[in-house]
C-alpha atoms as a PDB file:
ATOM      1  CA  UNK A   1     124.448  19.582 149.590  1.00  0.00           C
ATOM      2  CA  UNK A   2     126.369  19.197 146.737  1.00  0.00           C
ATOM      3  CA  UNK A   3     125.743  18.626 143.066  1.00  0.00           C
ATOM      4  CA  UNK A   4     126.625  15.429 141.793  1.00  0.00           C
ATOM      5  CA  UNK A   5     128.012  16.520 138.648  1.00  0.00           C
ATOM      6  CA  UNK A   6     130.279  19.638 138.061  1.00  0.00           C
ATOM      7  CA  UNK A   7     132.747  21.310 135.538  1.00  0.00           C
ATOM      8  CA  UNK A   8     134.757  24.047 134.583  1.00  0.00           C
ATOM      9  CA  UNK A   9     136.475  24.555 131.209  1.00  0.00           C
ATOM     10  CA  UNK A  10     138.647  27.386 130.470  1.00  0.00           C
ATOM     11  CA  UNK A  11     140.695  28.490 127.287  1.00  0.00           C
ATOM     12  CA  UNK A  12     143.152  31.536 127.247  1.00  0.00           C
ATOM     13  CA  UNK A  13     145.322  33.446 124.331  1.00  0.00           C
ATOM     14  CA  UNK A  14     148.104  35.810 124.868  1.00  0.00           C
ATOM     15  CA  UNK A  15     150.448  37.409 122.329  1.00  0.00           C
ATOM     16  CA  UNK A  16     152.854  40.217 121.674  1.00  0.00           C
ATOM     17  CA  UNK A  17     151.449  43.904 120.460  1.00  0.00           C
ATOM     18  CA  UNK A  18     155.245  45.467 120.788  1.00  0.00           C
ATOM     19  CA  UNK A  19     158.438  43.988 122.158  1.00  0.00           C
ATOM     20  CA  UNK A  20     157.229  45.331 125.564  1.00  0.00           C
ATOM     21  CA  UNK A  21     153.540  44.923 125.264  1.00  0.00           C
ATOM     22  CA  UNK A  22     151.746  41.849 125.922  1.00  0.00           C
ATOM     23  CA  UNK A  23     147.901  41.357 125.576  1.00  0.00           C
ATOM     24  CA  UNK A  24     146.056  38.370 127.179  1.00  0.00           C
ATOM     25  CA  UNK A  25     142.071  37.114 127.250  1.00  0.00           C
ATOM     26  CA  UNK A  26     140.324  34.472 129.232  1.00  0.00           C
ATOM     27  CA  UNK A  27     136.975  32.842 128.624  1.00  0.00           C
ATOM     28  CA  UNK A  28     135.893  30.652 131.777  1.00  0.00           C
ATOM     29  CA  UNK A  29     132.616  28.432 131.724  1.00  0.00           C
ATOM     30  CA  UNK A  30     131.136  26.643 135.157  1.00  0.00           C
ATOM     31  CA  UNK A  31     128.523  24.471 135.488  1.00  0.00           C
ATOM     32  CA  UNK A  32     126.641  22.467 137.869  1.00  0.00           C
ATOM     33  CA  UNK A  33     123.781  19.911 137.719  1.00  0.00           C
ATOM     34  CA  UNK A  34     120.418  19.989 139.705  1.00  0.00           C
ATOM     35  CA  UNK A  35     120.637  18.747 143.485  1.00  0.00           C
ATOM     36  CA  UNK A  36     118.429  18.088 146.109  1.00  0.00           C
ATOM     37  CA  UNK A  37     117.778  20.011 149.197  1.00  0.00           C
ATOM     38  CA  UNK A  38     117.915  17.386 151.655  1.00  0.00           C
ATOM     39  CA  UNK A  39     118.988  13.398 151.073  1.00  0.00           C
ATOM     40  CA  UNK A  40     115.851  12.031 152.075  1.00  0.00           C
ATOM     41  CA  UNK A  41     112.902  13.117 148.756  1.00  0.00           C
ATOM     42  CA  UNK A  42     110.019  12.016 151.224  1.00  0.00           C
ATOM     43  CA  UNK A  43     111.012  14.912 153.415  1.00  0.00           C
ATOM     44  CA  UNK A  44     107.686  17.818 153.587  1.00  0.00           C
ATOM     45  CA  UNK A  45     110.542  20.231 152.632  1.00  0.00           C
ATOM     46  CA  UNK A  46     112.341  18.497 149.982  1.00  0.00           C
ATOM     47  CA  UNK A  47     112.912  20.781 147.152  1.00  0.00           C
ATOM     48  CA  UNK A  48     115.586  20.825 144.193  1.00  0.00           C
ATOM     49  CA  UNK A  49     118.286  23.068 143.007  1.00  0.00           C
ATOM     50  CA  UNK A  50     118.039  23.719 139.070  1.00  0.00           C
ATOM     51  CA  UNK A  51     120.964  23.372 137.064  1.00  0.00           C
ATOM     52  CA  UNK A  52     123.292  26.366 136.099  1.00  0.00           C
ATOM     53  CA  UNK A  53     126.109  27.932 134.217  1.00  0.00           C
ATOM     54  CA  UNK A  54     128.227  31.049 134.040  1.00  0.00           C
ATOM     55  CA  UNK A  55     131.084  32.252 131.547  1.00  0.00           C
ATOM     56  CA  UNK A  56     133.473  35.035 133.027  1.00  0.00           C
ATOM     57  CA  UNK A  57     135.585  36.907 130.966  1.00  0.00           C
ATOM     58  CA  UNK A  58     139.138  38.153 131.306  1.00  0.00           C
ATOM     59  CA  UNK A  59     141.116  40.420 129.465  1.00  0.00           C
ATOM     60  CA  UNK A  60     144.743  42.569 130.221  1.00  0.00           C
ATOM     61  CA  UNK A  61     147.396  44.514 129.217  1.00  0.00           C
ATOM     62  CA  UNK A  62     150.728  44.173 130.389  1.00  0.00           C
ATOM     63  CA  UNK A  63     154.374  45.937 129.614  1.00  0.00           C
ATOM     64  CA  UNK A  64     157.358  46.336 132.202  1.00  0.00           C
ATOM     65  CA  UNK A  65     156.664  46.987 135.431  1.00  0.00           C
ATOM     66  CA  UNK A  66     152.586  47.046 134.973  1.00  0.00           C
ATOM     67  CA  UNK A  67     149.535  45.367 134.191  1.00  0.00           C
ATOM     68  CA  UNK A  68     145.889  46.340 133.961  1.00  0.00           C
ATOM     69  CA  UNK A  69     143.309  43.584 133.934  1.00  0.00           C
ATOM     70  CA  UNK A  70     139.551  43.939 133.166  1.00  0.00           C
ATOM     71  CA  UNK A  71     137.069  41.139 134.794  1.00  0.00           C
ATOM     72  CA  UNK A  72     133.584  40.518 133.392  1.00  0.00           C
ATOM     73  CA  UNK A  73     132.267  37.659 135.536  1.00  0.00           C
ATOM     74  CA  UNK A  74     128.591  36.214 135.045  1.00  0.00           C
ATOM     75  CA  UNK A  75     128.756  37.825 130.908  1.00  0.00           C
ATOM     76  CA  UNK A  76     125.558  36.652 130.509  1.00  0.00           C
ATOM     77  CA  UNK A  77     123.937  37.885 133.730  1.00  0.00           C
ATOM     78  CA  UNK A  78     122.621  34.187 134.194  1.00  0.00           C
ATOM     79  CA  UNK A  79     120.324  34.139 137.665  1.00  0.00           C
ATOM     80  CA  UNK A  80     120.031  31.012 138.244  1.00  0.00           C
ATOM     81  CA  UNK A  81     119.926  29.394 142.084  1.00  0.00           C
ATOM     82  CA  UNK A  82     123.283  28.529 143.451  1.00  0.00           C
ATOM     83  CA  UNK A  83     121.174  26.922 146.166  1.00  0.00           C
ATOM     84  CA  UNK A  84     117.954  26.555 147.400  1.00  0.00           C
ATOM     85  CA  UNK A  85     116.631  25.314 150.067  1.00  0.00           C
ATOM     86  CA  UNK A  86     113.495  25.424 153.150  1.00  0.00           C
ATOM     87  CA  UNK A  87     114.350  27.109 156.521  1.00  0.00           C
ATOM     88  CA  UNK A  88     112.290  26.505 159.786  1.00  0.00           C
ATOM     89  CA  UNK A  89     109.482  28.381 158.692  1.00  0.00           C
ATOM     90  CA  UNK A  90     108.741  26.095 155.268  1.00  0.00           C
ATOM     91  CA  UNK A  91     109.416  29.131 153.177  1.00  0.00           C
ATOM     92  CA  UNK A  92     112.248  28.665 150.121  1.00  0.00           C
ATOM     93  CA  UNK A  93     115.658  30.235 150.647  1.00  0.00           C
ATOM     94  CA  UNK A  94     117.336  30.895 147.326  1.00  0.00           C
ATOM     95  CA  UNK A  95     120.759  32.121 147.294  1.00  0.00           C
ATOM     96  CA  UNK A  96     121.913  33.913 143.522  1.00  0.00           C
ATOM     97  CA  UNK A  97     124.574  33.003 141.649  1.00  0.00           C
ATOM     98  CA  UNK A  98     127.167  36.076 141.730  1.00  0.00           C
ATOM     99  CA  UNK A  99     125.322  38.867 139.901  1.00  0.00           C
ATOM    100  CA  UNK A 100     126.876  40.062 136.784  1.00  0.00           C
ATOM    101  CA  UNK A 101     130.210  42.069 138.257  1.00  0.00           C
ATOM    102  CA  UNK A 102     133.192  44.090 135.954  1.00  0.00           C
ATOM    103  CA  UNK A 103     136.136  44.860 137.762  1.00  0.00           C
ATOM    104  CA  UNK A 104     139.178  46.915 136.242  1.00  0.00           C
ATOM    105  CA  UNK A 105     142.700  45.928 138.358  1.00  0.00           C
ATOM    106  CA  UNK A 106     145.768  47.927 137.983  1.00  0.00           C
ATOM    107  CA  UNK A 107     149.443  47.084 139.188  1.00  0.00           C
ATOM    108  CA  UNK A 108     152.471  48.403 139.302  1.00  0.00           C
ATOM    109  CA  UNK A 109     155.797  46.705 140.129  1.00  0.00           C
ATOM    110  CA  UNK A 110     157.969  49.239 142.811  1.00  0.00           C
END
């Protein structure tokens, strides 16, 4: 199933520290409204996913030739259901939204 209403807003800034160093950051917000289970609410098994939201973060460093990138996704370790739903047993199945995660990428231009 998927939620009827859905959005993602993002705003970024980069600049100049030197004439060969560049800085950038990234602040992403998603969000998704409540949804049912199933399309039919009479159904035994009918249950609802709650709404939710997560921000990421992004910042980098870049000069010539390289760039180093550090992640922050789910900053404030929201964990709320990305789904739920009833398998063939009646019991709830709720899958997480992505736990909070950092990641630190480096490249290098050859």
């Amino acid at each position: 199933m998927v939620p009827p209403l859905a959005g993602n807003a993002a705003i970024a800034w980069e600049g100049r520290l030197r004439t060969d160093l560049t800085w950038r950051a990234r602040l992403d917000l998603a969000t998704a409204d409540s949804f049912a289970s199933q399309f039919n609410p009479d159904i035994t098994g009918y249950v609802r996913t709650p709404a939710r939201a997560t921000l990421d973060l992004t910042m980098g460093l870049g000069g010539k030739g390289w760039d180093l990138t550090l992640t922050l996704r789910n900053v404030l370790d929201s964990s709320a259901a990305a789904q739920v739903q009833r398998n063939a047993f009646d019991e709830r199945q709720i899958y997480g939204a992505i736990p909070r995660t950092i990641s630190l990428d480096f490249t290098h231009d050859f």
